[in-house]
Protein backbone atom coordinates (compact mmCIF):
# COMPACT_ATOMS: atom_id res chain seq x y z
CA UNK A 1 108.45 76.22 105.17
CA UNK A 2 107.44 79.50 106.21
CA UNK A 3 105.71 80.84 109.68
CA UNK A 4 101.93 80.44 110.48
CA UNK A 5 102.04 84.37 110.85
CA UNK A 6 103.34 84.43 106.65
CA UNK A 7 101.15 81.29 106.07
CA UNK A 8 98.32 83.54 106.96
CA UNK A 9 98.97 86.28 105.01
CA UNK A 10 100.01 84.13 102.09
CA UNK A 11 96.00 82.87 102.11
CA UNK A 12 95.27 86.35 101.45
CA UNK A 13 96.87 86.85 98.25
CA UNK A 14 94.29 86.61 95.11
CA UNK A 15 95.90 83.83 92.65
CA UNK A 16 97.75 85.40 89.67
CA UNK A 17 98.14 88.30 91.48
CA UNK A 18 101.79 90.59 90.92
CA UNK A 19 103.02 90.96 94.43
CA UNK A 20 105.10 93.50 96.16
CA UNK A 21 106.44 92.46 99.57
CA UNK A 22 107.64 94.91 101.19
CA UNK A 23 110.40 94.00 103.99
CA UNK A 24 110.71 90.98 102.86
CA UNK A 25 112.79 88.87 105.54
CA UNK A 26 114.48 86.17 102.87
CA UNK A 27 112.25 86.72 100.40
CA UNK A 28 110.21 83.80 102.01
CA UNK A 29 106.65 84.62 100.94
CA UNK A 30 107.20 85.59 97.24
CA UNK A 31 108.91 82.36 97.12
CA UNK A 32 106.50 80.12 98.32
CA UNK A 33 103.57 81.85 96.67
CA UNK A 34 105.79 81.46 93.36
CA UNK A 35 107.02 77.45 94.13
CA UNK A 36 103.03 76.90 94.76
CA UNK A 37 101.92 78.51 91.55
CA UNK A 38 99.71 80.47 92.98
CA UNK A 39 101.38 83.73 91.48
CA UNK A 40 103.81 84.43 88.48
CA UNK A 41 106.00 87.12 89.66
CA UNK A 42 106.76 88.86 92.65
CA UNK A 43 109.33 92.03 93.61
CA UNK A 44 111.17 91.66 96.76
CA UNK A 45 111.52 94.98 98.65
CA UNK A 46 114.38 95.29 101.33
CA UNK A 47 115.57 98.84 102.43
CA UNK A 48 118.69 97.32 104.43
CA UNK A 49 121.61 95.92 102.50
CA UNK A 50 122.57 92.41 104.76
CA UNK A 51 118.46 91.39 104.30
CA UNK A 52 118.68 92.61 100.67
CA UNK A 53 121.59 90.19 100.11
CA UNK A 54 119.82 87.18 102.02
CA UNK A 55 117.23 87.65 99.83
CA UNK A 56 119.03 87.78 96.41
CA UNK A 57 120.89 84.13 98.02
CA UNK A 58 117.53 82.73 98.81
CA UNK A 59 116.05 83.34 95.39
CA UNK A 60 118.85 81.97 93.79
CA UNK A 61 119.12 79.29 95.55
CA UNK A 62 115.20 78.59 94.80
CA UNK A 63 115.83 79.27 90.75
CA UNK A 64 113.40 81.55 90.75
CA UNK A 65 115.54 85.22 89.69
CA UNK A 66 112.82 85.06 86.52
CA UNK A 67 110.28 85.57 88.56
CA UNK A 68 111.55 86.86 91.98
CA UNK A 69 112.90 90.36 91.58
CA UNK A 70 114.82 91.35 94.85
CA UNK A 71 115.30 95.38 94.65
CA UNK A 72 117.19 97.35 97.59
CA UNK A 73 114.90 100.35 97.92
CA UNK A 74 112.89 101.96 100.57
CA UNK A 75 109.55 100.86 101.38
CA UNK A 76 106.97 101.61 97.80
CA UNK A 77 110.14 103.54 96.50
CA UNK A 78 110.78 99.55 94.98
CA UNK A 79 108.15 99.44 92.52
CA UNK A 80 107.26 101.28 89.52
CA UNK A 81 103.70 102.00 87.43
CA UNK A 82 105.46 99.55 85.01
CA UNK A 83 105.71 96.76 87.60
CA UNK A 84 101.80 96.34 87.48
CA UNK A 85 101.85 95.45 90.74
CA UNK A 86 98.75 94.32 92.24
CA UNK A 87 99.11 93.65 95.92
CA UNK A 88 101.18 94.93 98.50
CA UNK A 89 102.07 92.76 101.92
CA UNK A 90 104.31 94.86 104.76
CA UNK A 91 104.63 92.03 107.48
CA UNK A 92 106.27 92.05 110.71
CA UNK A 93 106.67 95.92 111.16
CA UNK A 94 104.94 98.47 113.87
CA UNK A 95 101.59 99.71 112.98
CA UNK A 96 103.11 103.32 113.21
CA UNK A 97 106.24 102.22 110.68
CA UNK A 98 103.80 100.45 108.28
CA UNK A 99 101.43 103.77 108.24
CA UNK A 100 104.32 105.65 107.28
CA UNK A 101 105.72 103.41 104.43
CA UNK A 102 102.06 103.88 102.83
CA UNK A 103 101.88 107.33 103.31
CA UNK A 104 105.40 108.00 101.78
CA UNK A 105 104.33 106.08 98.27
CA UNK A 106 100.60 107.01 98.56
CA UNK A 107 100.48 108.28 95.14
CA UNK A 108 101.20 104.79 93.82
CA UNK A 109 98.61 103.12 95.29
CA UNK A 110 96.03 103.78 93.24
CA UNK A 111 96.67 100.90 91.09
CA UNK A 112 97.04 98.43 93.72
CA UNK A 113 94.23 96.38 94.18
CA UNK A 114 94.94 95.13 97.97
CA UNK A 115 96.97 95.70 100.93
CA UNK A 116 97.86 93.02 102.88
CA UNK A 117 98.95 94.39 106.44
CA UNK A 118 100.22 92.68 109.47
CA UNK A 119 101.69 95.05 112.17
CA UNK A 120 103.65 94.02 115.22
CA UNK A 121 102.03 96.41 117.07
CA UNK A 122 99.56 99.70 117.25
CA UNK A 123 96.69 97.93 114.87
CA UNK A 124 94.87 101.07 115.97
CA UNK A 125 96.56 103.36 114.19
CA UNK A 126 96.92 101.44 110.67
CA UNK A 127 93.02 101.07 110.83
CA UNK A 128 92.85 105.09 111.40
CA UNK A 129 94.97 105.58 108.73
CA UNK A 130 92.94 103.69 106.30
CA UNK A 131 89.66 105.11 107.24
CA UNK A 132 91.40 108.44 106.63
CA UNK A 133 93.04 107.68 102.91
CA UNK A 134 89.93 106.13 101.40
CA UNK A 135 90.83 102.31 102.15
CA UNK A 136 88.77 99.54 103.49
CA UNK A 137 88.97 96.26 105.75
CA UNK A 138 87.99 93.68 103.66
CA UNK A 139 88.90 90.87 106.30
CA UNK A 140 91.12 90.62 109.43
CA UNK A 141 93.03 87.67 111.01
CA UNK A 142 94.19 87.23 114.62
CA UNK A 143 96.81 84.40 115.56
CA UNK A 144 99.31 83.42 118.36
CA UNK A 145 102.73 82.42 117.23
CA UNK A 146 105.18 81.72 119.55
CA UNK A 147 103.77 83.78 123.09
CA UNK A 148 103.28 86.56 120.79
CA UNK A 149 99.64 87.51 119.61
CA UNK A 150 99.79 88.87 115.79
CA UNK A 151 96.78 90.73 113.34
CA UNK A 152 96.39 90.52 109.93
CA UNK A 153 94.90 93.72 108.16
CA UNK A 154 93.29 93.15 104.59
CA UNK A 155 92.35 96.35 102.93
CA UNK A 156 90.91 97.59 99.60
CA UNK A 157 90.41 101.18 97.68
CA UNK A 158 86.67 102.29 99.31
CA UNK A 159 84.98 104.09 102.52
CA UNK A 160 84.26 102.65 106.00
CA UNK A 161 83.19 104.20 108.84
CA UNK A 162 85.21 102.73 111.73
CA UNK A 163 83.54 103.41 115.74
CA UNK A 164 86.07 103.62 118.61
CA UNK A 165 85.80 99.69 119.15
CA UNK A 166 86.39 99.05 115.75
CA UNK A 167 89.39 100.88 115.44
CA UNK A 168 90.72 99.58 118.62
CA UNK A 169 89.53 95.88 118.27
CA UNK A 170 89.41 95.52 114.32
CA UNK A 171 85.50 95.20 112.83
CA UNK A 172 85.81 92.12 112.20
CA UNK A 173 88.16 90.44 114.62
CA UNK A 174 85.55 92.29 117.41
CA UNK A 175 82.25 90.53 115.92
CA UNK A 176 84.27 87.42 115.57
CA UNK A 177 85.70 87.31 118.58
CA UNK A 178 87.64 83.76 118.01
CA UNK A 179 89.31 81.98 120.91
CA UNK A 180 92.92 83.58 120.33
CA UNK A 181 91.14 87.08 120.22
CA UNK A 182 89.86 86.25 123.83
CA UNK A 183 93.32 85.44 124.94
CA UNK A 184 95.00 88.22 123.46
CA UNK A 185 92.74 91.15 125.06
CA UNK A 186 92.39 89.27 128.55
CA UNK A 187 95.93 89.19 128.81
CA UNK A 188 96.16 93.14 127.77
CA UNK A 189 93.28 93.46 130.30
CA UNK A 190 95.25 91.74 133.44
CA UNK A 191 98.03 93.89 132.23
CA UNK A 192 96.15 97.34 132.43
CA UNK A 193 95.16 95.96 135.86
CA UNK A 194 98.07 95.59 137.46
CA UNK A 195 98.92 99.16 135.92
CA UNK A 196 96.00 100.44 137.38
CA UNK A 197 96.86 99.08 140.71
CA UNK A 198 100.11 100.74 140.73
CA UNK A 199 98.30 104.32 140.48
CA UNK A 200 97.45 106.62 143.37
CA UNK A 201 94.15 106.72 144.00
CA UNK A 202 94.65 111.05 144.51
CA UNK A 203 95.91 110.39 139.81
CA UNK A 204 92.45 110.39 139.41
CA UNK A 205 92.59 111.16 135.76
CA UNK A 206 95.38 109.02 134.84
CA UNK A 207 93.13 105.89 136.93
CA UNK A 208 90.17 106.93 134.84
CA UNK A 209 91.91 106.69 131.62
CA UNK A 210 93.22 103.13 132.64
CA UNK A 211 89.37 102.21 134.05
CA UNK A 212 87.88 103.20 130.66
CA UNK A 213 90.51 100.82 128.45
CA UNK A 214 89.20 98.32 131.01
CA UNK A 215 85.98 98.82 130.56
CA UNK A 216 86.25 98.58 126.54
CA UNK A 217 87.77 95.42 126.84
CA UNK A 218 85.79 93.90 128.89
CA UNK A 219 82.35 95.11 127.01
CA UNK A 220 84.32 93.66 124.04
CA UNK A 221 84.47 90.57 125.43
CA UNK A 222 81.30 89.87 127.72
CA UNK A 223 79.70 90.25 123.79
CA UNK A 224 81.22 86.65 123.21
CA UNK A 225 79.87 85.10 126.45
C-alpha cells in the first residue's frame, strides 16, 4: 500500500511508460506501478546508501529485480540515453532541492516526455524554474496527508507564461481552487497574520511586504466565493 501523496502521483504516470524515480523511499512507487501492470520497467534512483539498500530488499522481496532496477547514483546521474526513460517523478523533496537535481542532468531531459514533481516545499520556485528551461504545467494536484498540505507538479517540454499568482498559487490549482487548496492558503494566511502582528508599526517596509502576501491570498481566494 503506498501513501495518498504517491497514490497521486502514481495517477500521473502514462501506462507503458519507462519510469525513473528519483529518491525513491523503498522503491514503493516503481513497485506498485509494476505489480499493477501499468508499466514494464522502472529504475530506482537513491543517492544515499541505507535507502539504496532498502530498496534493493524491497524489490527483491516483490520479485520484481527484472523489471525494477535499483541504482545508487545521484539524482539524473542514474539513468542513461540507453535507459529510454520516459518519465521522471522526484517526490517528497524541497522545491529548491528538486530544481537543482533537474538542473544538474538538464542535458538529459530532452528525451523525457514528463516530469512528475511533488515538492515539500517552495512550489514557487520549481514553477519558475520551468517557465525558465522551456517546460510546461500540464496539470497540478493539491492534497492533505497527515496535517501536512502537499502539491503535485506535472510538466512537459513547451512554453508558458506564468503571472505572479500563478507562480505562487500554481495555474491550475489557483482556477481550481478545490476545498484542500482553501485550507492550505487560509492557514498560511492566519500564519502571515500573526507575523504581521508581531511587527512594529515604525518596520514599515517589512509590514508592507507581509500586507501584500496577505492581500494575494486573500484575492486568491475571495475568486472561489
Amino acid at each position: 500500500m503506498i501513501s495518498k501523496r504517491l497514490e497521486i502521483v502514481a495517477s500521473f504516470v502514462p501506462q507503458g511508460a519507462v519510469l525513473l524515480d528519483v529518491g525513491s523511499d523503498h522503491a514503493y512507487l516503481p513497485i506498485e506501478l509494476v505489480e499493477k501492470g501499468h508499466i514494464e520497467r522502472a529504475i530506482a534512483g537513491e543517492v544515499v546508501e541505507g535507502p539504496y539498500q532498502s530498496a534493493v530488499k524491497n524489490v527483491e522481496s516483490h520479485g520484481l529485480t527484472e523489471k525494477i532496477q535499483v541504482r545508487l547514483a545521484n539524482g539524473l546521474a542514474a539513468f542513461e540515453e540507453a535507459d529510454q526513460v520516459s518519465v521522471i517523478t522526484i517526490a517528497g523533496m524541497g522545491g529548491r532541492l528538486i530544481a537543482t537535481i533537474l538542473e544538474d542532468g538538464l542535458d538529459k531531459l530532452a528525451t523525457v516526455e514528463r516530469l512528475i514533481l511533488q515538492p515539500n516545499n517552495r512550489e514557487d520556485e520549481l514553477r519558475s524554474w520551468l517557465q525558465e528551461h522551456g517546460f510546461q504545467i500540464i496539470a497540478e494536484s493539491i492534497l492533505e496527508e497527515a496535517g501536512k498540505f502537499y502539491e503535485i507538479i506535472v510538466a512537459e517540454a513547451g512554453e508558458m507564461n506564468l503571472s505572479a499568482t500563478d507562480v505562487r498559487f500554481g495555474p491550475f490549482l489557483s482556477k481550481e481552487v478545490s476545498p484542500v487548496f482553501i485550507q492550505k492558503w487560509q492557514k498560511e494566511a492566519a500564519k502571515l497574520e500573526f507575523a504581521l502582528s508581531q511587527i512594529p508599526e515604525k518596520n514599515q517596509e517589512e509590514r508592507q511586504v507581509l500586507a501584500d502576501k496577505i492581500q494575494a491570498i486573500k484575492e486568491v481566494l475571495h475568486e472561489s466565493k
